[in-house]
Protein backbone atom coordinates (compact mmCIF):
# COMPACT_ATOMS: atom_id res chain seq x y z
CA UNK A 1 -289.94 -204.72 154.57
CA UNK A 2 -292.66 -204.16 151.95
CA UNK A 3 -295.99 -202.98 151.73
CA UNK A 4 -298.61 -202.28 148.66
CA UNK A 5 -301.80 -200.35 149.20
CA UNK A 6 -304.37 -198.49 146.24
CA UNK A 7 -306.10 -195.01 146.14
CA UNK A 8 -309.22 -194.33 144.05
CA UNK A 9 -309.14 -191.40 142.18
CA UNK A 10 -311.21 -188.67 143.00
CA UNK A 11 -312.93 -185.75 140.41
CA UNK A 12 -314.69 -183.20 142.34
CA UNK A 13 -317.51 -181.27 140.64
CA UNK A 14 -317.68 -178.44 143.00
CA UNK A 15 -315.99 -177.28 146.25
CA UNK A 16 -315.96 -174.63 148.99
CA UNK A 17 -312.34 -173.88 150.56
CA UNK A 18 -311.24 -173.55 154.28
CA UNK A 19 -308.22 -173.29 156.21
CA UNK A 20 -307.66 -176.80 156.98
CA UNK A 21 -309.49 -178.31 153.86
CA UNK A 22 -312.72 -178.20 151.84
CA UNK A 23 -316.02 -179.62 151.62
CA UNK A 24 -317.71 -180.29 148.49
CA UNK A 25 -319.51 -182.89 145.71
CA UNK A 26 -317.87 -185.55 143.52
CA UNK A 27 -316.88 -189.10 142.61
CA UNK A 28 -314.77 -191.47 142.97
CA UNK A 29 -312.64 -193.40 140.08
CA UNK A 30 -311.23 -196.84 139.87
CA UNK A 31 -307.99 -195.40 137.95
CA UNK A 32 -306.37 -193.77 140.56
CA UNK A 33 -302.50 -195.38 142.38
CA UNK A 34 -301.21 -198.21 143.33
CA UNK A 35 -298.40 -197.75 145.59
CA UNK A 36 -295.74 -200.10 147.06
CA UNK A 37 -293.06 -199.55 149.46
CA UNK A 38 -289.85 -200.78 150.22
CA UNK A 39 -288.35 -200.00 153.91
CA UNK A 40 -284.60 -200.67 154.48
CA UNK A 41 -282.36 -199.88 157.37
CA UNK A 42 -279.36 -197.52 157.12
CA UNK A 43 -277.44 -195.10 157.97
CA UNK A 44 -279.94 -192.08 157.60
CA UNK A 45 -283.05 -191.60 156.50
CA UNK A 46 -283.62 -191.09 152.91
CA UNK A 47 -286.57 -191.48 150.70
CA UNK A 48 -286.80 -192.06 146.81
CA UNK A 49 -290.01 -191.82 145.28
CA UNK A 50 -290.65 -193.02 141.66
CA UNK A 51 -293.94 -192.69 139.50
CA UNK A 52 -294.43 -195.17 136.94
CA UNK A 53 -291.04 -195.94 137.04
CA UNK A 54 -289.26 -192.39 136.35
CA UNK A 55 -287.66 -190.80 140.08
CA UNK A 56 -290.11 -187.89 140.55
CA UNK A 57 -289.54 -184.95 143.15
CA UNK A 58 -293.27 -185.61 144.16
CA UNK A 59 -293.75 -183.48 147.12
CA UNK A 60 -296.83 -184.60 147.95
CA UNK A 61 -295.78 -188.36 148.76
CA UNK A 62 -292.27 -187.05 150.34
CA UNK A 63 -294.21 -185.05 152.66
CA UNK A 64 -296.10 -188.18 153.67
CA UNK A 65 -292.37 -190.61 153.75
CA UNK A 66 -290.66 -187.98 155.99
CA UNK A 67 -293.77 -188.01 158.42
CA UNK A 68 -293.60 -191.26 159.14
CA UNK A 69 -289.99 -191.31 159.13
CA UNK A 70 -289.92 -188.39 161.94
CA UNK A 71 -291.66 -191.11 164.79
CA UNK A 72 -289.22 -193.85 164.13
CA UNK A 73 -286.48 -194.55 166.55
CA UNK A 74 -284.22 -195.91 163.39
CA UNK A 75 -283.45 -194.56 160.42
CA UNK A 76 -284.26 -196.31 157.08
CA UNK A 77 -283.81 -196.03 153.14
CA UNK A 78 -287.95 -195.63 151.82
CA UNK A 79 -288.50 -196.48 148.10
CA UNK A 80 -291.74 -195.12 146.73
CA UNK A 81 -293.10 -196.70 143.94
CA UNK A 82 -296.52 -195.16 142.34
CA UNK A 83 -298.11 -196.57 139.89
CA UNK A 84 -300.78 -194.33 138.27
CA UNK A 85 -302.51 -194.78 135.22
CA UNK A 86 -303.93 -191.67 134.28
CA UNK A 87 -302.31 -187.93 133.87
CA UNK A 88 -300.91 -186.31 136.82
CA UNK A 89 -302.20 -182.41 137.74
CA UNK A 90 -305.91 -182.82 135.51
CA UNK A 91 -307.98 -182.45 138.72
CA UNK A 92 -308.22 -186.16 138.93
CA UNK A 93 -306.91 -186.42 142.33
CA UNK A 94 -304.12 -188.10 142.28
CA UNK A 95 -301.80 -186.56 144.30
CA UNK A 96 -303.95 -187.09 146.83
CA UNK A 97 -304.54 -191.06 146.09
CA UNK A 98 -300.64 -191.32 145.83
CA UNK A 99 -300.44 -189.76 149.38
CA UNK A 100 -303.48 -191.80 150.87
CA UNK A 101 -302.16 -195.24 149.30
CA UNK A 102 -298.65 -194.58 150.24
CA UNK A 103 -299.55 -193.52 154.43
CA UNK A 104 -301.76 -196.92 154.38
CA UNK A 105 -298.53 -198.86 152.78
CA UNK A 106 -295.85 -197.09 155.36
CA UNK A 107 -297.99 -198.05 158.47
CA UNK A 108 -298.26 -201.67 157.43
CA UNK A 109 -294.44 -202.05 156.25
CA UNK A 110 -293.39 -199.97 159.29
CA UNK A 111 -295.73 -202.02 161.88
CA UNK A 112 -296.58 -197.94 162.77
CA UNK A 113 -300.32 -199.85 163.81
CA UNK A 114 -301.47 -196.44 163.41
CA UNK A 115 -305.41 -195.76 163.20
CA UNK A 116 -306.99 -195.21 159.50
CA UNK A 117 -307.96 -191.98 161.06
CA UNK A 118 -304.27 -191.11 161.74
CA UNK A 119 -302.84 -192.53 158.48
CA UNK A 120 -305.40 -190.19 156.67
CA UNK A 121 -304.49 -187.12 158.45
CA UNK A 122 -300.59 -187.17 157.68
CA UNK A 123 -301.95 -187.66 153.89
CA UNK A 124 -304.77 -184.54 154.07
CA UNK A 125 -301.90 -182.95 155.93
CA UNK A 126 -298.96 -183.59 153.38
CA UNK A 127 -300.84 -182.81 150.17
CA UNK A 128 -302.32 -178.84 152.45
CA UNK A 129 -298.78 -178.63 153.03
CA UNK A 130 -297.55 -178.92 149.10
CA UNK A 131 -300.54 -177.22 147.78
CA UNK A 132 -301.80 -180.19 145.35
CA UNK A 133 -305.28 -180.59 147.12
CA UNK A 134 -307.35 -179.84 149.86
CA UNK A 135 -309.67 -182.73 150.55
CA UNK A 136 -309.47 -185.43 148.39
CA UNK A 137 -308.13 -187.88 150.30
CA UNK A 138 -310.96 -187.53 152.86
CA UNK A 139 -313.56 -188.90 149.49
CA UNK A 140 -310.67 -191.62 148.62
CA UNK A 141 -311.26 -193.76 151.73
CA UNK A 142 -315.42 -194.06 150.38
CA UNK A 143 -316.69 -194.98 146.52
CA UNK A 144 -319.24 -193.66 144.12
CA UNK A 145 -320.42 -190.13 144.22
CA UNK A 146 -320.40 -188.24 147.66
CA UNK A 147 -320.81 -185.24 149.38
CA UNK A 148 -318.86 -183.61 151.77
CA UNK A 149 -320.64 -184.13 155.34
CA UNK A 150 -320.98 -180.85 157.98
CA UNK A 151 -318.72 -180.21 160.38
CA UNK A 152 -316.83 -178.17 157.99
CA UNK A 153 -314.21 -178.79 156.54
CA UNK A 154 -315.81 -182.28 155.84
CA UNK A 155 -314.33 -184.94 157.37
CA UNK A 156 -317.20 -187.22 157.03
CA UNK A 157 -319.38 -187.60 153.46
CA UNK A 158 -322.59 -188.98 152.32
CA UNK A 159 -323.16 -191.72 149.51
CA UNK A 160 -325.51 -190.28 146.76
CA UNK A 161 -326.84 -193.70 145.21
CA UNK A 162 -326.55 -193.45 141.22
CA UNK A 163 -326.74 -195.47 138.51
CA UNK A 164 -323.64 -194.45 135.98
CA UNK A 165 -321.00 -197.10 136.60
CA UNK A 166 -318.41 -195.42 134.37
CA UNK A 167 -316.69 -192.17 133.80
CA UNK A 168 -315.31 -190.53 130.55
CA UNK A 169 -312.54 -188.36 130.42
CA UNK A 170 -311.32 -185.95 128.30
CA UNK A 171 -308.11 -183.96 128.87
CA UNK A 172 -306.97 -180.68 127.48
CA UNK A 173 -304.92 -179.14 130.15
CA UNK A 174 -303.01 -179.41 133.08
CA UNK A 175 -303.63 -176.59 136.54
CA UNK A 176 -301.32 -175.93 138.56
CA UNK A 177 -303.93 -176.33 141.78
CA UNK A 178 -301.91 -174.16 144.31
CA UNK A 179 -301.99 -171.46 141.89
CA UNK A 180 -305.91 -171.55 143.08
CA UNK A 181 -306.87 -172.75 146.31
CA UNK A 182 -303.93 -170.12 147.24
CA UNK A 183 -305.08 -166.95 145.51
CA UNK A 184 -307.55 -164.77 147.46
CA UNK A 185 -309.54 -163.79 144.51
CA UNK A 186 -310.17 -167.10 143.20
CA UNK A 187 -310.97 -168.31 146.43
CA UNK A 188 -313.53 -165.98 146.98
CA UNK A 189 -315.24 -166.80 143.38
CA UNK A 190 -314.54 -170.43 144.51
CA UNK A 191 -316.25 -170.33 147.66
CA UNK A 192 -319.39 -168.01 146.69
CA UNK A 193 -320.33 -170.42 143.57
CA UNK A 194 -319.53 -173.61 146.13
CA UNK A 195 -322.15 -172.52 148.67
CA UNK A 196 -324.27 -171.87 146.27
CA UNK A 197 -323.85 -175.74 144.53
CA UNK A 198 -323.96 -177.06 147.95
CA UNK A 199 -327.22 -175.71 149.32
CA UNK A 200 -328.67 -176.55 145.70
CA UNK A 201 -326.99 -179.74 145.53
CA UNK A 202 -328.51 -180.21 149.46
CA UNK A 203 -331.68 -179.64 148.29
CA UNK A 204 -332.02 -182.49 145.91
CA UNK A 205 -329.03 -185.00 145.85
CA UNK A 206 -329.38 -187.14 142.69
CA UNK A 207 -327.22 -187.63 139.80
CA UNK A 208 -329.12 -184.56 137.34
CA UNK A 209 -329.07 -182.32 140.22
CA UNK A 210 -324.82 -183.22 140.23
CA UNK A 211 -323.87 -182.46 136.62
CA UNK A 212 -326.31 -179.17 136.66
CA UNK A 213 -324.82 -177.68 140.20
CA UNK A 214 -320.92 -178.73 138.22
CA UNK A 215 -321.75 -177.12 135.46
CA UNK A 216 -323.00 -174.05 137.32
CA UNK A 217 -320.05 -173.93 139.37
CA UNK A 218 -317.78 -174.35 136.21
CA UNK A 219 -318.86 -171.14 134.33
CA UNK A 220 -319.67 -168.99 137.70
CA UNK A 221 -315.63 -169.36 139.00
CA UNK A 222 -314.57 -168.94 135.22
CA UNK A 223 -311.75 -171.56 135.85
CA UNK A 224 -313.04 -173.51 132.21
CA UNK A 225 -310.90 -172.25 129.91
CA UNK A 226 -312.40 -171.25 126.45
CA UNK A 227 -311.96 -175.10 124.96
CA UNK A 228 -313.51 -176.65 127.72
CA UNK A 229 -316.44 -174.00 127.59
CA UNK A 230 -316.92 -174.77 123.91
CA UNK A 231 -317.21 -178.19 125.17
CA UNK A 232 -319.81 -178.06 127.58
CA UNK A 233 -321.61 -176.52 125.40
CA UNK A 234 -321.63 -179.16 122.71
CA UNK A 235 -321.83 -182.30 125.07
CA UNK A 236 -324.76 -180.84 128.03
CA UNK A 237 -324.37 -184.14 130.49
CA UNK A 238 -320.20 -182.59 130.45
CA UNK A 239 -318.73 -181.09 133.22
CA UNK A 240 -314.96 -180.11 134.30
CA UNK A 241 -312.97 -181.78 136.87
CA UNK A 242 -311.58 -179.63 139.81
CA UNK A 243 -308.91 -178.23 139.68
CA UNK A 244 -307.70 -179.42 135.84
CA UNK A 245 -308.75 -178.57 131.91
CA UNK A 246 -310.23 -181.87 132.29
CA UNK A 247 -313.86 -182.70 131.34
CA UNK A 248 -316.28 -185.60 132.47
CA UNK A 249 -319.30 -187.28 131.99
CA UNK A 250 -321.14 -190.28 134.13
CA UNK A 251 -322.17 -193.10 131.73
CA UNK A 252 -323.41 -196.80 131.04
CA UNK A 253 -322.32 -196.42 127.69
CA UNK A 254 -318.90 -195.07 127.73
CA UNK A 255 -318.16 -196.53 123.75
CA UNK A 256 -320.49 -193.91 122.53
CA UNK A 257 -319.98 -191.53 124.84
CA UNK A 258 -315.93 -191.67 124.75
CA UNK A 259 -316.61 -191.62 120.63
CA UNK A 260 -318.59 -188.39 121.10
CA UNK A 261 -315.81 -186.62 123.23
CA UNK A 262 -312.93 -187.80 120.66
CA UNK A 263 -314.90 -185.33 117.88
CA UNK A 264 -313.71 -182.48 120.76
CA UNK A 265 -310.42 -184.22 122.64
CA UNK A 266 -307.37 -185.43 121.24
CA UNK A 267 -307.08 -187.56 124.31
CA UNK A 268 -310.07 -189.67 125.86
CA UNK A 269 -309.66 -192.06 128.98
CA UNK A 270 -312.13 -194.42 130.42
CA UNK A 271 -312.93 -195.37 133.68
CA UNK A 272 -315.14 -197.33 136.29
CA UNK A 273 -316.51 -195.48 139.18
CA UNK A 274 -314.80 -197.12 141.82
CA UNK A 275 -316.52 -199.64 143.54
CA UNK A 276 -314.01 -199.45 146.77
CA UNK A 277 -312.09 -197.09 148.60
CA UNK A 278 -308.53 -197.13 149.47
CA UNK A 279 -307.01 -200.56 151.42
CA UNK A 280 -303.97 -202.36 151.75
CA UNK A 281 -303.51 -205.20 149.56
């Protein structure tokens, strides 16, 4: 039995952090997993998970196998397959689009007919557990840029129309995210600049209003690093991608753009905004 499903990517701009998850603003990327799974019977259960070919702990996406493994009656052999094109643990949500495209490709090769609802929740609920995100698979079923939706934590989000239909990237270091969203000081600076985006970004949802509220939120938590700092203040439209040394900016001409964050990065991706949200395929 076999099953392939995709994740967006997700970069989120600014956040607030609760118990059970987060609410926030951010967007959506077309780079993000592709994830296929192969279900055998045997003997016990046992799962393998490999990321672009190279066996991976990945605690994330075993948290998500041994869920679904738990409700079977039979045991079976799970091998994990991601396929992700960009780097792991630079705030580009990943993790999270692993764990989403992976619960959507176990309920189809297991015939679990869970609901989307349900499939989503053992994802938000595996990647809590292993401290890689808080929300991010909650944005990866939606596409463009969004905001987090009350009832908080959100569980819902709104589509903020813009017109940028691509993202560059530039990375300069990795985060270690449950370093963050576990530490009580950094949560408080977290959660005092996030209101404050929020209620701004509330206020007047467009694209400008985004990247200003980002920025703000960037230098008010002081999780930019010096290099990224120097950044943003050579490239103004620039932001940095939560939680990673990672910086961003929404384009329509991501040749000159990319070319402009090369004279700063040794490494420069491009990438649509995703157009869709996560499915089977």
């Amino acid at each position: 039995m076999n099953a392939t499903a995709l994740s967006p990517g997700h970069i989120t701009g600014f956040f607030r952090i609760f118990s059970n998850g987060s609410t926030g603003a951010g967007f959506n990327i077309s780079k993000g997993a592709i994830t296929r799974v192969d279900v055998n019977p045997s003997a016990k259960n046992k799962v393998v998970v490999l990321i672009n070919g190279r066996e991976s702990e990945a605690k994330t996406s075993r948290n998500v196998a041994e869920s679904f493994l738990s409700k079977q009656k039979k045991k079976f052999y799970v091998k994990v397959l991601h396929s992700i094109e960009l780097p792991i643990g630079y705030g580009l949500g990943l993790s999270g689009a692993g764990a989403l495209s992976l619960s959507m490709a176990l309920n189809e090769a297991l015939s679990t007919k869970l609901p989307q609802k349900k499939a989503l929740e053992i994802a938000k609920k595996a990647e809590i557990s292993a401290g890689t995100g808080l929300g991010d698979v909650i944005a990866e079923q939606h596409h463009g840029l969004m905001m987090g939706k009350k009832p908080y934590p959100s569980k819902k989000v709104e589509i903020i129309p813009i017109k940028e239909n691509f993202a560059v990237l530039g990375f300069f270091s990795p985060i270690k995210t449950s370093n963050i969203i576990r530490n009580s000081e950094w949560k408080q600076k977290i959660n005092k600049a996030g209101e404050k985006a929020m209620q701004k970004f509330g206020r007047k949802k467009n694209f400008s209003t985004f990247i200003e509220c980002c920025r703000e939120f960037t230098i008010e938590t002081g999780l930019a690093s010096r290099a990224v700092e120097r950044f943003m203040e050579k490239v103004p439209d620039s932001s940095q991608a939560m939680l990673g040394q990672t910086v961003f900016a929404l384009t329509n001409n991501p040749t000159k753009t990319g070319k402009e964050f090369k004279k700063h990065c040794r490494r420069v991706a491009v990438t649509k905004i995703a157009g869709k949200g996560a499915m089977v395929l």
